[in-house]
Protein backbone atom coordinates (compact mmCIF):
# COMPACT_ATOMS: atom_id res chain seq x y z
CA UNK A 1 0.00 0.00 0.00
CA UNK A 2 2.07 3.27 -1.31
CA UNK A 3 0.82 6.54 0.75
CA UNK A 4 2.16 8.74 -1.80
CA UNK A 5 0.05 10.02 -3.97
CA UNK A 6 1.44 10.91 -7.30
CA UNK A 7 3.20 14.57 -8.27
CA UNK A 8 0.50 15.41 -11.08
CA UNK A 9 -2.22 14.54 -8.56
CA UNK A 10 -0.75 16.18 -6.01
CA UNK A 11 -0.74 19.34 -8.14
CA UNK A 12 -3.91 19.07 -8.91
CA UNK A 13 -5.24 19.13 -5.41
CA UNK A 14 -4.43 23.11 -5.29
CA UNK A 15 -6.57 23.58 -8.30
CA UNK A 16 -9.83 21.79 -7.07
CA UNK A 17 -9.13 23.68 -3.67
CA UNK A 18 -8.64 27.11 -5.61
CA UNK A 19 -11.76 26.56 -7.03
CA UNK A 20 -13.78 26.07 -3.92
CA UNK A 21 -12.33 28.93 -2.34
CA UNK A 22 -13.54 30.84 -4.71
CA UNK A 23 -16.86 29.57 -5.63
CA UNK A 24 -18.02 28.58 -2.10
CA UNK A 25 -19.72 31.28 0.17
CA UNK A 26 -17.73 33.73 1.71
CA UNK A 27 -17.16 32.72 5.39
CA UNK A 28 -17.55 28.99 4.82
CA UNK A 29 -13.75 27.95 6.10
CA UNK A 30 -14.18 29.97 8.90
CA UNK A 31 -14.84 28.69 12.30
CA UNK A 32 -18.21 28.19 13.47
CA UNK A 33 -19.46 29.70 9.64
CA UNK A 34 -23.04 28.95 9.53
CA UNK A 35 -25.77 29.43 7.28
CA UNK A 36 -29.86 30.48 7.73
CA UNK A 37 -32.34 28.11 6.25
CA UNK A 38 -33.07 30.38 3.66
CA UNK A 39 -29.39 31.19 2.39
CA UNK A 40 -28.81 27.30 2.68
CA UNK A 41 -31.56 26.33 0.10
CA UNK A 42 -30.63 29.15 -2.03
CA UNK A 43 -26.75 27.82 -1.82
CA UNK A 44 -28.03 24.33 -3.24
CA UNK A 45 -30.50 25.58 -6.08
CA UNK A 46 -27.57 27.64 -7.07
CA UNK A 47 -24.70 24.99 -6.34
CA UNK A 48 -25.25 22.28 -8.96
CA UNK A 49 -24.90 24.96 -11.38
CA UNK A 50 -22.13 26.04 -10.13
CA UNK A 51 -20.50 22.45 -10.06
CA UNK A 52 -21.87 21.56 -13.82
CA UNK A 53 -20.20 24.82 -15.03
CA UNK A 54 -16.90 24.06 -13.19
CA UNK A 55 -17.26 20.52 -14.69
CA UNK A 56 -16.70 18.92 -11.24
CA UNK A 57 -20.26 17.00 -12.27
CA UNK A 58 -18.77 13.40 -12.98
CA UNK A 59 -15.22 14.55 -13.81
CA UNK A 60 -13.53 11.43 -14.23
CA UNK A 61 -15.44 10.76 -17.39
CA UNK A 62 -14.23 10.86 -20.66
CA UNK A 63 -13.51 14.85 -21.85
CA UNK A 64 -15.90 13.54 -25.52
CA UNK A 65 -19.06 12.95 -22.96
CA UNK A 66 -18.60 15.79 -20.83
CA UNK A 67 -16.36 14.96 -18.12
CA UNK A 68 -12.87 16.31 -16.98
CA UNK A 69 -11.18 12.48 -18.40
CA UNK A 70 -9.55 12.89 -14.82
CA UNK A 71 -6.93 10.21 -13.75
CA UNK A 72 -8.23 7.35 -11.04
CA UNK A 73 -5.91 9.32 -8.47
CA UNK A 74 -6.79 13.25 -9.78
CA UNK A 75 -10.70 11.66 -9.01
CA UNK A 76 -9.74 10.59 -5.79
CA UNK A 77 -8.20 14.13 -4.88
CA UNK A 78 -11.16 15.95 -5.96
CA UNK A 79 -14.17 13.73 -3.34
CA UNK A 80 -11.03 14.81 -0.64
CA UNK A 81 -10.74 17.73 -1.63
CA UNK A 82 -14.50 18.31 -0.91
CA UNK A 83 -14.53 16.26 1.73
CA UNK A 84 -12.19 18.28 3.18
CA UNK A 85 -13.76 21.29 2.35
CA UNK A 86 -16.98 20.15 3.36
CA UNK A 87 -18.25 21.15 0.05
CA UNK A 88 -21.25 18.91 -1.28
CA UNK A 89 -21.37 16.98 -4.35
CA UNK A 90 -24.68 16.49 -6.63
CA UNK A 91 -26.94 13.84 -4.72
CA UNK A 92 -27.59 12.05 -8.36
CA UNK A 93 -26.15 8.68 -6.85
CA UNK A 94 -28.23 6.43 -9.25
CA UNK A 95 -27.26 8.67 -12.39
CA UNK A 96 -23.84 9.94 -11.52
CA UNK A 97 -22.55 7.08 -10.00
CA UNK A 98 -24.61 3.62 -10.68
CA UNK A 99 -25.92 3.89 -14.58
CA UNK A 100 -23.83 6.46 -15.63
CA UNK A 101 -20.66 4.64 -15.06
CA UNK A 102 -22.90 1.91 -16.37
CA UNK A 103 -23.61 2.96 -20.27
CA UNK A 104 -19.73 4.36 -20.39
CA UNK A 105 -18.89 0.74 -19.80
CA UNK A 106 -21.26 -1.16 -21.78
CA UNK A 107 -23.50 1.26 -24.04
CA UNK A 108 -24.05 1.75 -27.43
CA UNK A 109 -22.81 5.02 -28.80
CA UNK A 110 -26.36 5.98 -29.43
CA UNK A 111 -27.39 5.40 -25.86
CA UNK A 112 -24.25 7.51 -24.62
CA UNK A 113 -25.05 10.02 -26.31
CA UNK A 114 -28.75 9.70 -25.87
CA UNK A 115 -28.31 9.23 -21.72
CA UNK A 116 -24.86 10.87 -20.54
CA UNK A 117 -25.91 14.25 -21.55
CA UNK A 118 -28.77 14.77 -20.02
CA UNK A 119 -27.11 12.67 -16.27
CA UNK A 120 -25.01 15.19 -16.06
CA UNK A 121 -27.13 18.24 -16.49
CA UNK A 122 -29.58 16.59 -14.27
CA UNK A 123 -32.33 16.70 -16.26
CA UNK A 124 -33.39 13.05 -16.02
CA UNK A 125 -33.67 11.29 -12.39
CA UNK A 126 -32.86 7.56 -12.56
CA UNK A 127 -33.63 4.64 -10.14
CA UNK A 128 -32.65 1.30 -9.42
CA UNK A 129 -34.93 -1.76 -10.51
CA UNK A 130 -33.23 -4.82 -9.14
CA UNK A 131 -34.81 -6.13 -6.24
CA UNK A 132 -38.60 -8.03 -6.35
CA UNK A 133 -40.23 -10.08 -3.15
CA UNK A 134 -38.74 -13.23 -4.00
CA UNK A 135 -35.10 -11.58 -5.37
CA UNK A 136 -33.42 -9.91 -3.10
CA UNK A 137 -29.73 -11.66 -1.63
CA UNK A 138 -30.57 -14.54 -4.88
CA UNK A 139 -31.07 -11.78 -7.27
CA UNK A 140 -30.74 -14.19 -10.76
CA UNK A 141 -34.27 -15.37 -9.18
CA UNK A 142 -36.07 -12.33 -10.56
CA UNK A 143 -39.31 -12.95 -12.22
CA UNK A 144 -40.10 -9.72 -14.34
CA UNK A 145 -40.05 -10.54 -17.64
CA UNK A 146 -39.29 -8.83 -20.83
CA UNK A 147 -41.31 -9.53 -24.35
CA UNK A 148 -39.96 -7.81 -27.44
CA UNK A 149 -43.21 -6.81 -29.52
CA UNK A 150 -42.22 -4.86 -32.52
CA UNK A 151 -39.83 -2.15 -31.39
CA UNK A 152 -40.45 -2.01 -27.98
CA UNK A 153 -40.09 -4.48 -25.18
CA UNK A 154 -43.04 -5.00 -22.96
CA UNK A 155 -42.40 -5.31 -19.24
CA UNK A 156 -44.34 -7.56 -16.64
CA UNK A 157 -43.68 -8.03 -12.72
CA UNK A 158 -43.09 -6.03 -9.39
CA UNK A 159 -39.59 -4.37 -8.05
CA UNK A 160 -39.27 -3.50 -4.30
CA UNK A 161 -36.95 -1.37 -2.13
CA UNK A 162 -37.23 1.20 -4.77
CA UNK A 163 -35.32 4.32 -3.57
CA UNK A 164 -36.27 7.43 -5.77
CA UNK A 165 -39.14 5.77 -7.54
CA UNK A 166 -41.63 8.64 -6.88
CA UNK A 167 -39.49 10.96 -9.01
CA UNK A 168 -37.40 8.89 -11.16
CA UNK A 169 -37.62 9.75 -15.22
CA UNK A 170 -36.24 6.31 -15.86
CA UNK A 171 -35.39 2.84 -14.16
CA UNK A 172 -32.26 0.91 -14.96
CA UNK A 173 -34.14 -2.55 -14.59
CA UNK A 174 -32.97 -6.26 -14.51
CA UNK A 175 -35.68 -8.60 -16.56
CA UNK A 176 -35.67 -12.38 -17.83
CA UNK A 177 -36.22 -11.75 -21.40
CA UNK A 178 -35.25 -15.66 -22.36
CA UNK A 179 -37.30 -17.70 -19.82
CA UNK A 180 -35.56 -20.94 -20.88
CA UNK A 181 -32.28 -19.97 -20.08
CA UNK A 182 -30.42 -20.69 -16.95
CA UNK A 183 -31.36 -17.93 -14.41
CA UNK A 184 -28.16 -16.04 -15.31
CA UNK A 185 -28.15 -16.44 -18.83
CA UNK A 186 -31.79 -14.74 -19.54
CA UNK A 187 -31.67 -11.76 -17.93
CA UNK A 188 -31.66 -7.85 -19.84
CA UNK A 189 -30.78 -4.52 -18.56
CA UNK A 190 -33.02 -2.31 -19.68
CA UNK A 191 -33.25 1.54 -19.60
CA UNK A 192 -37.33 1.98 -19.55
CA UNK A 193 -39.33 5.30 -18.73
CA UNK A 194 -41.33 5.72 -15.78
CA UNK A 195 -43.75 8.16 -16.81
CA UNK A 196 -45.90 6.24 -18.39
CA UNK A 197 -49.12 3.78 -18.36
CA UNK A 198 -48.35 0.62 -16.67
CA UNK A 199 -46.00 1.58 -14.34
CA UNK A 200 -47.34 2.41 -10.63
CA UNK A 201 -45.33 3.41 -8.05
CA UNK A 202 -46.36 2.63 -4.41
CA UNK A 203 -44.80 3.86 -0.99
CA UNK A 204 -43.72 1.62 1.67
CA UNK A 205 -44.20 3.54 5.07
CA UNK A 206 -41.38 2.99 7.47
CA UNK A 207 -41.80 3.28 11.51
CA UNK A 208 -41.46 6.78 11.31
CA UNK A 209 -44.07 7.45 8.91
CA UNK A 210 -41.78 8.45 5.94
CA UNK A 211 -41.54 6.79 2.65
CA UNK A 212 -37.81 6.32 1.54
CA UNK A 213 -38.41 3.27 -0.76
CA UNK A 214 -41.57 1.93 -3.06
CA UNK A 215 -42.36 -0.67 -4.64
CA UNK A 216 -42.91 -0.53 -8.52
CA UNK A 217 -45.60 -2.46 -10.63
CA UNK A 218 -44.85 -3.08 -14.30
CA UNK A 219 -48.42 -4.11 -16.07
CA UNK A 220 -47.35 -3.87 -19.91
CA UNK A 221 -45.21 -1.17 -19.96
CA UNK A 222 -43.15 -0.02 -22.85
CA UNK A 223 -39.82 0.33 -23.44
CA UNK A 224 -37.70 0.81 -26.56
CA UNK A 225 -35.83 -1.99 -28.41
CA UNK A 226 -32.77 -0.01 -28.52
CA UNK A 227 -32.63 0.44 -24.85
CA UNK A 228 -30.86 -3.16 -23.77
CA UNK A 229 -27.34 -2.12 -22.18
CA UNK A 230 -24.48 -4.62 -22.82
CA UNK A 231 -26.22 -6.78 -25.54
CA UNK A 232 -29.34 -8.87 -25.09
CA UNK A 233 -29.37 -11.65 -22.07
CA UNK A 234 -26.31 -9.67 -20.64
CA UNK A 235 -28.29 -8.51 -18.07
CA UNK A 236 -26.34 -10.30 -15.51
CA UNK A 237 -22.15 -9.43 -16.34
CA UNK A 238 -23.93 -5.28 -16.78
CA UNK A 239 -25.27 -5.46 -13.06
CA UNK A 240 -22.61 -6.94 -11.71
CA UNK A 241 -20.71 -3.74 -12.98
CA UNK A 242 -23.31 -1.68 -11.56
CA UNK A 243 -23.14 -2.87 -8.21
CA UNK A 244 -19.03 -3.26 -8.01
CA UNK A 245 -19.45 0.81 -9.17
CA UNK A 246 -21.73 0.92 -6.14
CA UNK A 247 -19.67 -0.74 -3.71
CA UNK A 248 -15.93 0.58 -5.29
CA UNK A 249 -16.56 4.04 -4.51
CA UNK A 250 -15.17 6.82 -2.52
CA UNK A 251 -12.19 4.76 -1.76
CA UNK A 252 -10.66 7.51 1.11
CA UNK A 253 -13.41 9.28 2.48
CA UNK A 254 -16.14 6.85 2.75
CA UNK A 255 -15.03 6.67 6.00
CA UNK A 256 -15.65 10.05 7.53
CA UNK A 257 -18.89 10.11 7.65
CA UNK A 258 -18.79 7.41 10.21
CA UNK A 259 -15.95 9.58 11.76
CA UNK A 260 -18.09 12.80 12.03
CA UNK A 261 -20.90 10.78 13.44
CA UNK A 262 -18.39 9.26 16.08
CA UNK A 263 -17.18 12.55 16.86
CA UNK A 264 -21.02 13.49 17.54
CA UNK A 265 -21.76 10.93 19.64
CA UNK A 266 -18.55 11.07 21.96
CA UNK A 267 -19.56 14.83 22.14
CA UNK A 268 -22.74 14.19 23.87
CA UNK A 269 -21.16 11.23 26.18
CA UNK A 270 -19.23 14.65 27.25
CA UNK A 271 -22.40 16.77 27.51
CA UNK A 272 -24.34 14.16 29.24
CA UNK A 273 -21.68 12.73 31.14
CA UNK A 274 -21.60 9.30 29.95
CA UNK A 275 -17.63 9.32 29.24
CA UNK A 276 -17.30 8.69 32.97
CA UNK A 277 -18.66 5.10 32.40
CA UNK A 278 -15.79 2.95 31.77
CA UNK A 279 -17.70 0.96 29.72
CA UNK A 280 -18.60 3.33 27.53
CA UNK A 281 -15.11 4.57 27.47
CA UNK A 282 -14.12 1.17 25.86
CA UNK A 283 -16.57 1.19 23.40
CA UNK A 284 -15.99 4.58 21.94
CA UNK A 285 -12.25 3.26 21.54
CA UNK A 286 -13.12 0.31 19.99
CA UNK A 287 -15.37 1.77 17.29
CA UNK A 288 -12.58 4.70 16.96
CA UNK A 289 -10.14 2.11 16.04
CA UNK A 290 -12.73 0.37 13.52
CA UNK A 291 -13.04 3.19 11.78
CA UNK A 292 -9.66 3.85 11.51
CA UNK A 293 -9.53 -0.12 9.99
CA UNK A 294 -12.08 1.43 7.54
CA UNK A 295 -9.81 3.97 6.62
CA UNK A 296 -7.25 1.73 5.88
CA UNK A 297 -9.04 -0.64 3.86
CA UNK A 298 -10.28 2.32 1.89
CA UNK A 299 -6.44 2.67 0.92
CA UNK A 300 -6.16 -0.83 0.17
CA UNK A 301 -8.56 -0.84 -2.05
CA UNK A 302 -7.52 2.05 -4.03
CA UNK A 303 -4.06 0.17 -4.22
CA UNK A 304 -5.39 -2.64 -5.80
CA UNK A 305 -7.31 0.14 -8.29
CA UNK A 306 -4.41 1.88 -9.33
CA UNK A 307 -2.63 -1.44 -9.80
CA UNK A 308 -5.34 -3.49 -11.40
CA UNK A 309 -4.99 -5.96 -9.78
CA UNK A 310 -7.05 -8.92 -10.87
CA UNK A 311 -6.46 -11.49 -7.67
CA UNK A 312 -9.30 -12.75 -5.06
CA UNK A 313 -8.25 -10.82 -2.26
CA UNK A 314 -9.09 -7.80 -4.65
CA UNK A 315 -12.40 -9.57 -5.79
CA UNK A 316 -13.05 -9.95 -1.39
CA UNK A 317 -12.36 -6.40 -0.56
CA UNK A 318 -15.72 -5.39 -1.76
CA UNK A 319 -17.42 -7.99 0.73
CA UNK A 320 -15.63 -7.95 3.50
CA UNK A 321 -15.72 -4.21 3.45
CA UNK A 322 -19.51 -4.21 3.00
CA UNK A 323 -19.56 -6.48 6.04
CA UNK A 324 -17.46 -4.72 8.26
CA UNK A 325 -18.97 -1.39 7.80
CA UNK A 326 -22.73 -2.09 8.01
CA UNK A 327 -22.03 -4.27 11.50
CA UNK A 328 -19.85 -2.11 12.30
CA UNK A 329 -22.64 0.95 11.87
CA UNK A 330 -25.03 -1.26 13.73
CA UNK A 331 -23.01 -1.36 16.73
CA UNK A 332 -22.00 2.22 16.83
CA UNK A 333 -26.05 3.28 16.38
CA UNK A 334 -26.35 0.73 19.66
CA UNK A 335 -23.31 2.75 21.24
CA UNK A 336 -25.04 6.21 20.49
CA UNK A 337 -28.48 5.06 22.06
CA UNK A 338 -26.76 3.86 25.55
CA UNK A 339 -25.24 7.44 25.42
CA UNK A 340 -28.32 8.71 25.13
CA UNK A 341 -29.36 6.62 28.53
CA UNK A 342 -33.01 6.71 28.78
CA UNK A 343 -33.39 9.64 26.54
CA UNK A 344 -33.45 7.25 23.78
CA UNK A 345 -36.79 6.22 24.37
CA UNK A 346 -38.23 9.74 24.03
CA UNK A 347 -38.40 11.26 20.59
CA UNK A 348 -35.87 14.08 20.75
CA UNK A 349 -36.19 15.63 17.69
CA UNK A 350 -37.43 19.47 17.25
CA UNK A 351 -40.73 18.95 15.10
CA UNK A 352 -40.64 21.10 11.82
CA UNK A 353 -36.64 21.88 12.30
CA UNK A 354 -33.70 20.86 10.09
CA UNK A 355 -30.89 19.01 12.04
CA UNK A 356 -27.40 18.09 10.86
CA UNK A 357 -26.81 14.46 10.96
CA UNK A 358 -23.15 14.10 11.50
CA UNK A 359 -21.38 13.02 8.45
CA UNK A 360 -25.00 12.48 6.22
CA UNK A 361 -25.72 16.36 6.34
CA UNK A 362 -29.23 18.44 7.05
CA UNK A 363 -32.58 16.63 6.96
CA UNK A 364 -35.57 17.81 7.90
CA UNK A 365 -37.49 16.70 11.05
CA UNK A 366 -40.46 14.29 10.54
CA UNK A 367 -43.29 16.18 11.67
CA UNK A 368 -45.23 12.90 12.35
CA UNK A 369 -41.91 11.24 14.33
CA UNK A 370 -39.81 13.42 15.16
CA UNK A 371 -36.52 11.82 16.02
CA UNK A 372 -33.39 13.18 16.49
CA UNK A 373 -30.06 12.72 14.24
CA UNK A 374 -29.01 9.49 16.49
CA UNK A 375 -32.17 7.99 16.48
CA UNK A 376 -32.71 8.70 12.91
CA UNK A 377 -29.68 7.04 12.01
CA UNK A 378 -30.04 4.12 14.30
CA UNK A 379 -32.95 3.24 12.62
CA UNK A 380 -31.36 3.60 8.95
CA UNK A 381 -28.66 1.06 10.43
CA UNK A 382 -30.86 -1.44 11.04
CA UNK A 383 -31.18 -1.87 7.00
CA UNK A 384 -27.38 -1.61 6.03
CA UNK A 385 -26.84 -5.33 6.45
CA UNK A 386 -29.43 -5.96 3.73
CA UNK A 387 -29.13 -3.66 1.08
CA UNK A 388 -26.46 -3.83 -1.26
CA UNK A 389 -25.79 -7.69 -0.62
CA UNK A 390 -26.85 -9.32 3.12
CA UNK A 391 -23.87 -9.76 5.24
CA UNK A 392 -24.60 -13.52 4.73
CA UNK A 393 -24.47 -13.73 1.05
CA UNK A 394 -21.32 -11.29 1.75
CA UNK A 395 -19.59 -14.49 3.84
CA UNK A 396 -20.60 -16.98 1.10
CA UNK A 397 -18.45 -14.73 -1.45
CA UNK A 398 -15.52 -14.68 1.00
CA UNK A 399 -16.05 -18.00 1.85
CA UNK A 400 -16.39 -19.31 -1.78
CA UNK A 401 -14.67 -17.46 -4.46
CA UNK A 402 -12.10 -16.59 -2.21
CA UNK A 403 -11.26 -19.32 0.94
CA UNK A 404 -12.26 -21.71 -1.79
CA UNK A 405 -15.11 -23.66 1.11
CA UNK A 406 -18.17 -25.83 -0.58
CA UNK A 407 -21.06 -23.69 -1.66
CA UNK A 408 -23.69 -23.52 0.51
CA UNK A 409 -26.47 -26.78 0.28
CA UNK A 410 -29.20 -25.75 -1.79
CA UNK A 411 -32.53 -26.26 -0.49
CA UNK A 412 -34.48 -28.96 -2.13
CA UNK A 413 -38.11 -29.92 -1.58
């Protein structure tokens, strides 16, 4: 694992900071520097414009489709850069940095030029259509189906956990479109509009009466020919990019926001006086030096990047970092409620407010639950074992394709 970064990168960190210091608002690297609701919102109406111009909007993409064609270590010097800065990127995770990546890969130059565009001016919203009731961890098991009729295909079946389905312009979507091929053979990915008959979109309330995710019914909906990413019954190799774009990223300063929200919570131990348990004591220093294992792994994985490396500990980094960080989160979120003492029980939230959750940013307060940015996040834990690939399917990978163990017994009836 080399720590030094290379001269040209390193010479390009002043730029990206130059150009935050002079496009942020004035103030912002001072101490304490804070901003009214009102300037705040106007700050991010007037932001992404601000990024798009600078081309800091997807950077590292090729200079012919609108990015900066930045090197693997000039990208990673640009999210520390604004890390470091504090400085937000564009929220477009699905179209910036899940389909995007995606069509670059594996898309016609039609469908580049069709998609990439209008990702990074943001005028399309994209989400995810992978998961269905009985796909999830098995995900070849999916059951939508595909039927080409003239030009079009026409979709059939149910997604679930959709996040951003209630203002999406488009789905990236995983369907069987040959039925008689083996479950990974006869899959498509598809790039089908959402704004259109035959496609209903339908919340699924959470405990705190919000409605992150949906779940999306397909009943003969439409969706141009053309539109198959990576060659017909593909489907499976594309996603499997998708999600390794999903899991690969932010190499350095995934991290922090675990180690702003650590900071947080040993800041109220101090408030409340909790640091004088001993107990508590230990478990602040054990998560301190997980994350701090996080970093380091971050590092290692960008090693293996920069060298392209092709070995199984490479292909295992994904999983076992996807492992240790969601337990990891778990157990921290139980930390932060024991600091909390019997607090925890009470909603502590300010009703109607905006609150900064430490190292996720401002969200406003759920009028009909209003929890504070602990609670809030304790109850986000409790689904980062699941999404993205269950820490058990996880430990098959590891134990499989890497420690070279049996597969796991199928079961039979």
């Amino acid at each position: 694992m080399d720590l030094n970064y290379p001269a040209d990168a390193e010479a390009y960190r002043g730029e990206v900071r130059g150009w935050l210091e002079e496009n942020l608002p004035k103030g912002w690297f001072e101490p304490g520097f804070e901003m009214s609701a009102d300037d705040r919102a106007l700050f991010l109406d007037q932001w992404t414009s601000k990024l798009y111009g600078g081309g800091w909007i997807c950077a590292s993409w090729p200079k012919e489709y609108g990015g900066k064609g930045l090197s693997t270590m000039q990208s990673v010097v640009v999210a520390e850069e604004f890390a470091n800065a504090g400085a937000p990127m564009r929220a477009d995770f699905f179209g910036d940095t899940l389909v995007g990546p995606t069509i670059l890969q594996w898309g016609t130059e039609e469908q580049k030029q069709e998609f990439l565009p209008k990702i990074l001016s943001g005028t399309i919203a994209w989400c995810q259509g992978f998961s269905e009731p009985d796909a999830g961890s098995d995900l070849a098991n999916l059951g939508t189906k595909a039927v080409l009729d003239g030009d079009e295909w026409v979709i059939n079946g149910q997604k679930i956990w959709t996040t951003q389905g209630f203002i999406a312009d488009y789905v990236f979507i995983l369907c069987r479109t040959d039925p008689d091929a083996p479950k990974h053979k006869g899959i498509s990915y598809l790039l089908c509009p959402m704004n259109q008959p035959g496609v209903e979109v339908r919340p699924i309330k959470q405990v705190d009466g919000s409605s992150e995710f949906a779940e999306v019914f397909f009943t003969d909906a439409r969706c141009p020919k053309e539109n198959v990413v990576g060659g017909l019954n593909n489907g499976w190799s594309v996603a499997m990019t998708t999600l390794g774009f999903e899991r690969g990223t932010s190499a350095t300063t995934g991290y922090r926001r675990f180690e702003n929200e650590l900071n947080h919570i040993i800041e109220v131990a101090k408030r409340n006086g909790a640091i004088n348990d001993p107990l508590i004591r230990q478990r602040i220093a054990l998560a301190w030096s997980k994350v701090q294992i996080m970093r380091i792994n971050g590092l290692r994985s960008l090693t293996a990047v920069v060298q392209n490396r092709k070995d199984f500990g490479v292909a295992a980094l994904g999983a076992t970092n996807k492992i240790f960080w969601s337990e990891y989160h778990q157990q921290v979120m139980a930390l932060a409620m024991d600091v909390l003492g019997p607090e925890a029980q009470l909603l502590l939230g300010d009703s109607g407010s905006e609150e900064s959750v430490p190292g996720y940013g401002r969200r406003a307060v759920n009028t009909q639950y209003p929890a504070n940015a602990l609670q809030s996040s304790f109850f986000f834990s409790r689904s980062e074992t699941i999404w993205g690939g269950t820490s058990q399917i996880q430990r098959n990978i590891v134990g499989e394709r890497v420690l070279g163990l049996p597969k796991e017994p199928k079961v039979t009836a």
